[in-house]
Protein backbone atom coordinates (compact mmCIF):
# COMPACT_ATOMS: atom_id res chain seq x y z
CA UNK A 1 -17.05 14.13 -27.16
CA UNK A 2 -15.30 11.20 -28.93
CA UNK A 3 -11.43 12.03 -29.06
CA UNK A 4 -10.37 11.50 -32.86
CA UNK A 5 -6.47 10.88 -32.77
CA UNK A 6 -5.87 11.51 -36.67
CA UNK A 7 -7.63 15.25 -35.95
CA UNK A 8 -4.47 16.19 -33.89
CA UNK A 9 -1.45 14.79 -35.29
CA UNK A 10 0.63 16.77 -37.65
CA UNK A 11 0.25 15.67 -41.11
CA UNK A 12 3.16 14.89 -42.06
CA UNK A 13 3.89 12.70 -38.73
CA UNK A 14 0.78 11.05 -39.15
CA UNK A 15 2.70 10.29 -43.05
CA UNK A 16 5.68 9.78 -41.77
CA UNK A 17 7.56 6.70 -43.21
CA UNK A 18 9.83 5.80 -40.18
CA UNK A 19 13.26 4.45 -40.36
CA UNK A 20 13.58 0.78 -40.51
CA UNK A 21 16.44 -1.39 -39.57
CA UNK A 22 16.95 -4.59 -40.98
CA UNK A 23 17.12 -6.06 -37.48
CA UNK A 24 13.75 -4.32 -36.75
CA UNK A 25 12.58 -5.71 -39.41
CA UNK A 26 13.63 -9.31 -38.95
CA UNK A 27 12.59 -9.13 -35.20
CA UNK A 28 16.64 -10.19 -34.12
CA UNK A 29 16.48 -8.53 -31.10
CA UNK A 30 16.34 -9.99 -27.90
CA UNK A 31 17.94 -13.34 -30.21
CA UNK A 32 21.65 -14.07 -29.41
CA UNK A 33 23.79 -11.89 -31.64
CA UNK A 34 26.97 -14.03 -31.19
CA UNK A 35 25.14 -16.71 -32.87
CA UNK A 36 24.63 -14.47 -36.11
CA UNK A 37 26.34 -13.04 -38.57
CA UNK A 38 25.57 -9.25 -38.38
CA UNK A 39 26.83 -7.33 -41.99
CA UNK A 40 23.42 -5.29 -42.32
CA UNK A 41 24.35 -2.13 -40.31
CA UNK A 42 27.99 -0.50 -41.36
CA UNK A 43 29.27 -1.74 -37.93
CA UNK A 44 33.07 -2.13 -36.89
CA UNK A 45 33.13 -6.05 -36.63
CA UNK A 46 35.23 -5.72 -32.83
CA UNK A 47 34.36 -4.08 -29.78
CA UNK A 48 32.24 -4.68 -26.85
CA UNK A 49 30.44 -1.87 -27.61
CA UNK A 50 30.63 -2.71 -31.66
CA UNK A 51 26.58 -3.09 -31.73
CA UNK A 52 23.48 -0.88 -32.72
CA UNK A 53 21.49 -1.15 -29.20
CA UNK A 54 17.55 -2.43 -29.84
CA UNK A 55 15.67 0.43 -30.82
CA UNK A 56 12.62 -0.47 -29.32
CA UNK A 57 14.24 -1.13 -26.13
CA UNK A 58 12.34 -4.42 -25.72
CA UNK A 59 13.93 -5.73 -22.53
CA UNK A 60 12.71 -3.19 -20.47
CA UNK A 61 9.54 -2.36 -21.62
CA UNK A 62 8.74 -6.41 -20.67
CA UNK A 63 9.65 -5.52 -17.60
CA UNK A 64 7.49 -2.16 -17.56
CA UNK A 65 5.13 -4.36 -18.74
CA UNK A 66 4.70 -6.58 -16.20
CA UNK A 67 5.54 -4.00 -13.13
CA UNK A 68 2.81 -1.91 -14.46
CA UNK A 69 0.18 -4.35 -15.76
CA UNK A 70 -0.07 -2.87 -19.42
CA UNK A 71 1.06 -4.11 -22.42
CA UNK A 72 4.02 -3.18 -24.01
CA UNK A 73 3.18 -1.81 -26.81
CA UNK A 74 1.95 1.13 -24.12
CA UNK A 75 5.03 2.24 -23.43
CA UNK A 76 7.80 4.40 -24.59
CA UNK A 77 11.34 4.59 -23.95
CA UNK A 78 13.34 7.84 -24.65
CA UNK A 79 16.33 9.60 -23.77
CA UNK A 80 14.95 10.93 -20.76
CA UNK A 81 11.35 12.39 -20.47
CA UNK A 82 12.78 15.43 -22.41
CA UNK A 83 12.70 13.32 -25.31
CA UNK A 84 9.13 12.53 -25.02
CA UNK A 85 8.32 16.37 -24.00
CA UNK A 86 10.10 17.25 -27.12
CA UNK A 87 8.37 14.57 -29.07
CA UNK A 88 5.15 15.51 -28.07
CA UNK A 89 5.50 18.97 -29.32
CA UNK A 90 6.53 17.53 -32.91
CA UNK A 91 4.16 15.10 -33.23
CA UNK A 92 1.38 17.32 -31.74
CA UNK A 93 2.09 20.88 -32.71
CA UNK A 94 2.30 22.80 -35.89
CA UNK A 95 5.21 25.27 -35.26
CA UNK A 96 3.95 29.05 -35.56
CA UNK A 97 0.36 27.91 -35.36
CA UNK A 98 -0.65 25.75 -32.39
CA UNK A 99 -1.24 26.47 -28.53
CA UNK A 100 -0.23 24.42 -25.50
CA UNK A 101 -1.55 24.81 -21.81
CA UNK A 102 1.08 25.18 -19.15
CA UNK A 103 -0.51 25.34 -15.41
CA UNK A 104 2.93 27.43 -13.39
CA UNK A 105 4.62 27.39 -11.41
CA UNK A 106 5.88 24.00 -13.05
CA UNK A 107 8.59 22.03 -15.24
CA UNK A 108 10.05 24.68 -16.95
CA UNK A 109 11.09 22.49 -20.02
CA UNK A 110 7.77 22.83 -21.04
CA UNK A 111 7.84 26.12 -21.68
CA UNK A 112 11.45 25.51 -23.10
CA UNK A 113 10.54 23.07 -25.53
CA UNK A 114 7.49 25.02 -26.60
CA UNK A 115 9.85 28.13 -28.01
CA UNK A 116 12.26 25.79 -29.10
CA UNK A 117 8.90 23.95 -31.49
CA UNK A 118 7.86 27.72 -32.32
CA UNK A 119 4.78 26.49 -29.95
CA UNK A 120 3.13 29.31 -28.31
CA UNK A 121 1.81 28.47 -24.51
CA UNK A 122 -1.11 29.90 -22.58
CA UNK A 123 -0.51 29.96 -18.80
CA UNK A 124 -3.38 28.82 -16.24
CA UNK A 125 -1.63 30.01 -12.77
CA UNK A 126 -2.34 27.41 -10.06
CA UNK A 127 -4.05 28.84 -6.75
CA UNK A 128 -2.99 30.35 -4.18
CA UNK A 129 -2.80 27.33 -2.37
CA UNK A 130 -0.75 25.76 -5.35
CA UNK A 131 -3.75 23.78 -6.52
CA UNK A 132 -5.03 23.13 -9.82
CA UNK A 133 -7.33 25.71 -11.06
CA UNK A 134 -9.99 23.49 -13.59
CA UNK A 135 -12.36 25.58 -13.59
CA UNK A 136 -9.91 28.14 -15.18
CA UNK A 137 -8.53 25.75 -17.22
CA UNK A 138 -11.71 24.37 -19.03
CA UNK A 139 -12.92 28.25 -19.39
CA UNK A 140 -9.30 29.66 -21.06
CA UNK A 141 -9.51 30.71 -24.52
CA UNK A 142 -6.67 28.16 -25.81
CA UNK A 143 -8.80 25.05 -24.49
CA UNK A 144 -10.65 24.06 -27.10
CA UNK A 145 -8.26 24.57 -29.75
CA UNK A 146 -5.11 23.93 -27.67
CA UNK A 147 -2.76 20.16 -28.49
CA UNK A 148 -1.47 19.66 -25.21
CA UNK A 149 -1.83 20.28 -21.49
CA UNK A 150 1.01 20.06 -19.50
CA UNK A 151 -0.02 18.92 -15.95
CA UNK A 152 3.25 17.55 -13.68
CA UNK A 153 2.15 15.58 -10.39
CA UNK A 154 3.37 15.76 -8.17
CA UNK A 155 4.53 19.18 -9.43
CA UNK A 156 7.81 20.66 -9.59
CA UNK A 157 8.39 23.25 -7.51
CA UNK A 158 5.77 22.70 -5.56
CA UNK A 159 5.36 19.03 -4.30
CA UNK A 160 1.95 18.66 -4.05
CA UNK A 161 -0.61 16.25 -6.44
CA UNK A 162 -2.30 18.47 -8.46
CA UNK A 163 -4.65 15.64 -10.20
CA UNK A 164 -5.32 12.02 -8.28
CA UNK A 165 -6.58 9.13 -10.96
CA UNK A 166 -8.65 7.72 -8.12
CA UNK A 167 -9.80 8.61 -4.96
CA UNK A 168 -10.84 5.11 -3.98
CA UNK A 169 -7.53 3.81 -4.14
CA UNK A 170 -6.26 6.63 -1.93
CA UNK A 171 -8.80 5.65 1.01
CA UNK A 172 -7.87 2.45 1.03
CA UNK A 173 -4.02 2.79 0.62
CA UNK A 174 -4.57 5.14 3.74
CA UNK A 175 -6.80 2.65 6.10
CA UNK A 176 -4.97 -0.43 5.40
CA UNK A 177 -1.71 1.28 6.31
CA UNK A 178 -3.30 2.53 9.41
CA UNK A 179 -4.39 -0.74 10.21
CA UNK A 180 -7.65 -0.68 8.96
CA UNK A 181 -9.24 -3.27 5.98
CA UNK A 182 -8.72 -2.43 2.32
CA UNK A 183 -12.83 -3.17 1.63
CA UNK A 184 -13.02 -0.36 4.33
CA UNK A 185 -16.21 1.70 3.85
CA UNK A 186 -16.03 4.86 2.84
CA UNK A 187 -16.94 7.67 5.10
CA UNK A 188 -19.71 9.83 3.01
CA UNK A 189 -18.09 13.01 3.16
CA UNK A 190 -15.58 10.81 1.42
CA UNK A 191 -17.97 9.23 -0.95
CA UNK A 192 -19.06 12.56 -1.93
CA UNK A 193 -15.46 13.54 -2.92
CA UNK A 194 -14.25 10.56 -4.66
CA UNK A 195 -17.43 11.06 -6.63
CA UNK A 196 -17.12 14.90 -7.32
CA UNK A 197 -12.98 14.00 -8.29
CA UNK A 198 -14.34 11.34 -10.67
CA UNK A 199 -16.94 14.35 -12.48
CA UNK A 200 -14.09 16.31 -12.58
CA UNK A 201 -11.81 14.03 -14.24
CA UNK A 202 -14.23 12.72 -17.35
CA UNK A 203 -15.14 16.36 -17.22
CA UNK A 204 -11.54 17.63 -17.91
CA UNK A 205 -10.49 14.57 -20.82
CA UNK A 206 -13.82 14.29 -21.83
CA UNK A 207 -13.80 17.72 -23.34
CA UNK A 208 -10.21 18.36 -24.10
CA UNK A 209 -9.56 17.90 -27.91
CA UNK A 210 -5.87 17.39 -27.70
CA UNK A 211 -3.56 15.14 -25.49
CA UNK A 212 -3.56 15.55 -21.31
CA UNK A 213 0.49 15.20 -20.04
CA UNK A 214 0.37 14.10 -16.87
CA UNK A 215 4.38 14.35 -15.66
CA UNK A 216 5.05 11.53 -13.32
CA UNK A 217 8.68 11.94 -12.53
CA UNK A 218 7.90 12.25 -8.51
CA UNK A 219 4.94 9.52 -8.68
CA UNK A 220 6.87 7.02 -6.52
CA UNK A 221 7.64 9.17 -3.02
CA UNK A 222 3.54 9.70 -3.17
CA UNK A 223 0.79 6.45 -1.91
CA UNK A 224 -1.54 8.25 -5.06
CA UNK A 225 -2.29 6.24 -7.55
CA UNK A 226 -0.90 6.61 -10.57
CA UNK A 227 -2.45 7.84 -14.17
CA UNK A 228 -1.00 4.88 -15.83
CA UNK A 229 -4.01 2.55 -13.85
CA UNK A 230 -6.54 5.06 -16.38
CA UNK A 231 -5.00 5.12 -19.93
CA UNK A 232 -7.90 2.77 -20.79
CA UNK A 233 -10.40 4.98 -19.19
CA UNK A 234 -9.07 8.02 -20.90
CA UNK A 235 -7.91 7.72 -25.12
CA UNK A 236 -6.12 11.09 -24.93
CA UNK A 237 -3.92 10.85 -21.71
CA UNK A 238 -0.15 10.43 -21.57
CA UNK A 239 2.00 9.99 -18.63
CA UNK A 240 5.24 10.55 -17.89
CA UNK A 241 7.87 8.85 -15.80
CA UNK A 242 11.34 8.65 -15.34
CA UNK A 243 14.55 7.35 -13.92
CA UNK A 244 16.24 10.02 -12.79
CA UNK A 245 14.69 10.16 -9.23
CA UNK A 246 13.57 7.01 -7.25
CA UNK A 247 15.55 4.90 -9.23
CA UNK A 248 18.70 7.52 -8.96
CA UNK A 249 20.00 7.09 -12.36
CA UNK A 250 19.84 11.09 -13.69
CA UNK A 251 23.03 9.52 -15.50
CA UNK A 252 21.62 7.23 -17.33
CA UNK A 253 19.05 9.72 -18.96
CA UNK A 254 15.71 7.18 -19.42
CA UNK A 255 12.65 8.35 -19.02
CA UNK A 256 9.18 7.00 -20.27
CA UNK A 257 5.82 7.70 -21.73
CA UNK A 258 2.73 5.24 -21.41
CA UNK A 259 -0.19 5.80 -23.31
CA UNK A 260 -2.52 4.18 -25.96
CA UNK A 261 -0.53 1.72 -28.78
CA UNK A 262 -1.42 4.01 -31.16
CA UNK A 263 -0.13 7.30 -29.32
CA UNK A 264 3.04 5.12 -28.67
CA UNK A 265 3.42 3.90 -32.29
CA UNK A 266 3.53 7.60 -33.23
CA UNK A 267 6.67 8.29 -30.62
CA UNK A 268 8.43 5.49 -32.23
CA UNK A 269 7.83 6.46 -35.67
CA UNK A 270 8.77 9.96 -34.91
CA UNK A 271 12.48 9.22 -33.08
CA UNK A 272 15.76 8.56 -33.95
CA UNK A 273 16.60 4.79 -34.52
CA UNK A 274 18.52 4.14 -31.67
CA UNK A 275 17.60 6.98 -29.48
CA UNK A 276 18.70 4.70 -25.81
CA UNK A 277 21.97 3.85 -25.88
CA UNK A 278 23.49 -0.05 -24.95
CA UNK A 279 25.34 1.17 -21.23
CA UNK A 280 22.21 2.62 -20.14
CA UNK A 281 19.40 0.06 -21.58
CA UNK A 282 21.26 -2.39 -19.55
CA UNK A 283 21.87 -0.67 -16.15
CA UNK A 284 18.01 0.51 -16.44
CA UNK A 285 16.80 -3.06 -16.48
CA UNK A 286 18.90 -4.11 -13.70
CA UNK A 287 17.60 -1.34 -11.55
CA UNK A 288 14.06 -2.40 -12.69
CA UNK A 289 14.39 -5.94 -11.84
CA UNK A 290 16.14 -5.18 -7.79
CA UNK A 291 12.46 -3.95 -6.70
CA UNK A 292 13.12 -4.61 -3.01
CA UNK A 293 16.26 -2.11 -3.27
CA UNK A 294 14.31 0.45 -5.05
CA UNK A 295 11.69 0.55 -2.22
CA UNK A 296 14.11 0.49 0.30
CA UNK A 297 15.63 3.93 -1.05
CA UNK A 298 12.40 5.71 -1.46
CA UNK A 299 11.86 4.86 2.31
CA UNK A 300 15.24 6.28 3.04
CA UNK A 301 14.02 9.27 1.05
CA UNK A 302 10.81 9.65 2.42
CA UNK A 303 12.61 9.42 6.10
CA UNK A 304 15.06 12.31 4.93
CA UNK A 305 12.19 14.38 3.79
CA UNK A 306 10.29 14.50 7.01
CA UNK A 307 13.67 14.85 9.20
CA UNK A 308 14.65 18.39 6.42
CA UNK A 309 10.91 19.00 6.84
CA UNK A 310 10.60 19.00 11.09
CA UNK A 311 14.11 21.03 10.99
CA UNK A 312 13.29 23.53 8.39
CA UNK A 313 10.50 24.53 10.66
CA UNK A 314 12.32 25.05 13.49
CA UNK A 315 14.09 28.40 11.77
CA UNK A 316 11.89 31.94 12.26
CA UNK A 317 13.23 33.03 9.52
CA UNK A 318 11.37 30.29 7.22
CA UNK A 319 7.84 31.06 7.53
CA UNK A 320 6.66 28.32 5.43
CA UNK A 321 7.56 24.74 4.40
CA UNK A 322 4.81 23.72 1.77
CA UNK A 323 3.72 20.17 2.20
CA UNK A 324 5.51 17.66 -0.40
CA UNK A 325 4.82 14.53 -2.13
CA UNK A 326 8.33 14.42 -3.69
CA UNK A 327 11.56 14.10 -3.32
CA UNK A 328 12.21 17.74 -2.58
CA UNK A 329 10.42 20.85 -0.46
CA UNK A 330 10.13 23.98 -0.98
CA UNK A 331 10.12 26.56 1.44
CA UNK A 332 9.14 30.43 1.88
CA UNK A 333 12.14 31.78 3.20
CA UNK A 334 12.64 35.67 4.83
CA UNK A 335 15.83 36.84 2.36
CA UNK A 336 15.64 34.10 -0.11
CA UNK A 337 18.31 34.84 -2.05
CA UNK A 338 20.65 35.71 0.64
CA UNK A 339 20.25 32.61 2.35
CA UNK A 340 20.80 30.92 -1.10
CA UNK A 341 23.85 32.93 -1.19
CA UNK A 342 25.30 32.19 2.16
CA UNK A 343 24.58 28.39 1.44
CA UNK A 344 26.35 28.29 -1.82
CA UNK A 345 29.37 30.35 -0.15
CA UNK A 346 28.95 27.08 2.28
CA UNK A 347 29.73 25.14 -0.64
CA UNK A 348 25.65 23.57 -0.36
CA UNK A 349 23.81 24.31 -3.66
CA UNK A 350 19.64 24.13 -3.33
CA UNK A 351 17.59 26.28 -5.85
CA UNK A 352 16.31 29.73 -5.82
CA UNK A 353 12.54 29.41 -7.06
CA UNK A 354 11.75 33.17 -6.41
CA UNK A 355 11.83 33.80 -9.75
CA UNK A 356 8.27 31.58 -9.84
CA UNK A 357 7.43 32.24 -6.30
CA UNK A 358 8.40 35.02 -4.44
CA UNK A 359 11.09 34.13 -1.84
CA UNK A 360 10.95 30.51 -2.03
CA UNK A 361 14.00 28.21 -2.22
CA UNK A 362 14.03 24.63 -3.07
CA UNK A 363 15.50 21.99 -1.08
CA UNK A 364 16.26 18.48 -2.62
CA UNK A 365 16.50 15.81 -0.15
CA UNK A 366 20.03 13.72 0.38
CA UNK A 367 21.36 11.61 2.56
CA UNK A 368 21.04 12.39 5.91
CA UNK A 369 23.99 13.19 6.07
CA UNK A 370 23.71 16.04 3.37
CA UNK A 371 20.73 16.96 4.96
CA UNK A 372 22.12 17.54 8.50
CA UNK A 373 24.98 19.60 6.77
CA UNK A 374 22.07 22.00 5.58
CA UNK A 375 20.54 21.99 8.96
CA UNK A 376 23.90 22.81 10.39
CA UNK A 377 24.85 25.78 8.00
CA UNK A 378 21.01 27.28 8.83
CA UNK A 379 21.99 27.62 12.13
CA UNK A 380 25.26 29.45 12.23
CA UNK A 381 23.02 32.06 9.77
CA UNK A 382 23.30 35.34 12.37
CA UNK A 383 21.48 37.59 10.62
CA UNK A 384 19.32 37.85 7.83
């Protein structure tokens, strides 16, 4: 099936006239503004903060660029990935008519956006084992006709990859850092997999009409590769990232969408003007740019994890930590919400997630130091 992008945009988006600054216009950003004389956009002439930011955010998507070996005109940069959730649905989705595929338990702003866009949303549980169900998925009545499909991996609440972009890479990523050879052969059971992963994948985007979401926001405390490396492979994919996690600035609120130019052009067109502001363009590309210190604190994360992990699973009383490629776990817990309680009365907030799994709770990792406080205040629990 050949994916026609004009079939599934909203009219009137793919109309749209977009607002134009003269500065846009001129290409002046990135040149130095000190050095011109700026009376084209109503601003106050003082102030350190007196200026429009770029709108395009060109600084850092040169250095997206280069990090992630696409061009720029591939990437998006919004007020955090709810901006490009939210965009999606309005450049996607006629309100009151159109149908979205949600896979839970996941992201609920999904769902939230969806009612908030009049969207309606057909849910395709995942297993019992948290995995994706595809065979569900391509079978549900919404899937021909649906705009989007929502698919976050590593998923929130559950921590596990529900969809790897390559299976090869994933063998070797694992041998080499086990000491083995990157051109490592593959073991056939392997073979067989990587092949059968691969059917499934052209399979799934080959006969989807509308746009696959794949939510990256936990893609760096997992070795999988990720969806970005196939956006050539696959016209009607979009992925999400963000950096609110390994790059700990929630703060900031920046996330990102990669896709095809033309998929990307349409996000622009469709935004406000100057939807990133100055403060947090700037801190973002600093953080971008200090790599080493980046990697450093995903390690640190990743440490953290398996320490809350081997502890968690020390209590009888938690019959289950689910394995997690994130920077949380989630755990079955006997008396979920009474342990939540007696943590919060602790002053130690985690998430209840029975509400989407029955007696779960959701622990984000910390510093070790936060973590050992949770550790601590499970033990002095006497009775649940």
């Amino acid at each position: 099936m050949e994916f026609n992008l004009e079939n599934i945009v909203r009219k009137n988006i793919w109309n749209l006239k977009p607002y134009s600054s003269a500065r846009s216009e001129f290409d002046l950003y990135g040149s130095d503004k000190n050095e011109l004389t700026l009376l084209d956009a109503n601003e106050n002439p003082k102030g350190d903060l007196n200026r429009y930011p770029d709108p395009l955010q060109s600084a850092i998507k040169e250095e997206l660029a280069k990090q992630k070996d696409i061009s720029p005109d591939q990437i998006f940069v919004g007020n955090g990935s709810d901006e490009a959730i939210d965009l999606l649905y309005r450049i996607f989705c006629e309100p009151g008519k159109d149908t979205v595929i949600t896979c839970p338990p996941t992201y609920g702003m999904y769902e939230v956006s969806a009612a908030i866009n009049d969207v309606s949303v057909l849910k395709v549980p995942l297993n019992k084992d948290f995995s994706l169900d595809l065979d569900e998925i391509l079978k549900s009545s919404a899937f021909a006709k649906a705009k989007l499909l929502w698919i976050c991996s590593p998923n929130n609440p559950t921590g596990n990859v529900l969809l790897k972009a390559d299976f090869k890479h994933d063998w070797q990523a694992q041998n080499y850092t086990r000491g083995g050879m990157m051109d490592m052969p593959f073991a056939p059971e392997f073979e067989a997999e990587m092949l059968e992963n691969q059917r499934q994948l052209d399979k799934l985007f080959g006969s989807f009409n509308g746009i696959i979401v794949v939510d990256e926001a936990y893609q760096d405390f997992t070795e999988n590769m990720s969806f970005i490396k196939r956006l050539e492979d696959y016209p009607n994919l979009v992925v999400l990232q963000t950096m609110s996690k390994a790059h700990g600035m929630a703060g900031a609120r920046v996330g990102f969408a990669f896709s095809s130019p033309e998929i990307i052009e349409l996000f622009n067109r469709t935004k406000p003007p100057y939807n990133v502001n100055e403060l947090s363009q700037k801190a973002v590309l600093e953080a971008l740019q200090d790599e080493e210190k980046t990697k450093s604190e995903i390690q640190e994360i990743i440490n953290n994890r398996d320490f809350l992990v081997e502890h968690l699973n020390s209590f009888d009383f938690i019959k289950e930590v689910y394995p997690s490629e994130a920077n949380f776990v989630l755990a079955k817990v006997d008396n979920a919400t009474q342990v939540y309680n007696y943590l919060r009365d602790k002053g130690i907030i985690i998430r209840n997630r029975s509400s989407q799994i029955e007696d779960t709770l959701r622990f984000t990792v910390g510093t070790m130091m936060e973590c050992k406080a949770v550790i601590t205040a499970l033990r002095e629990i006497k009775e649940i």
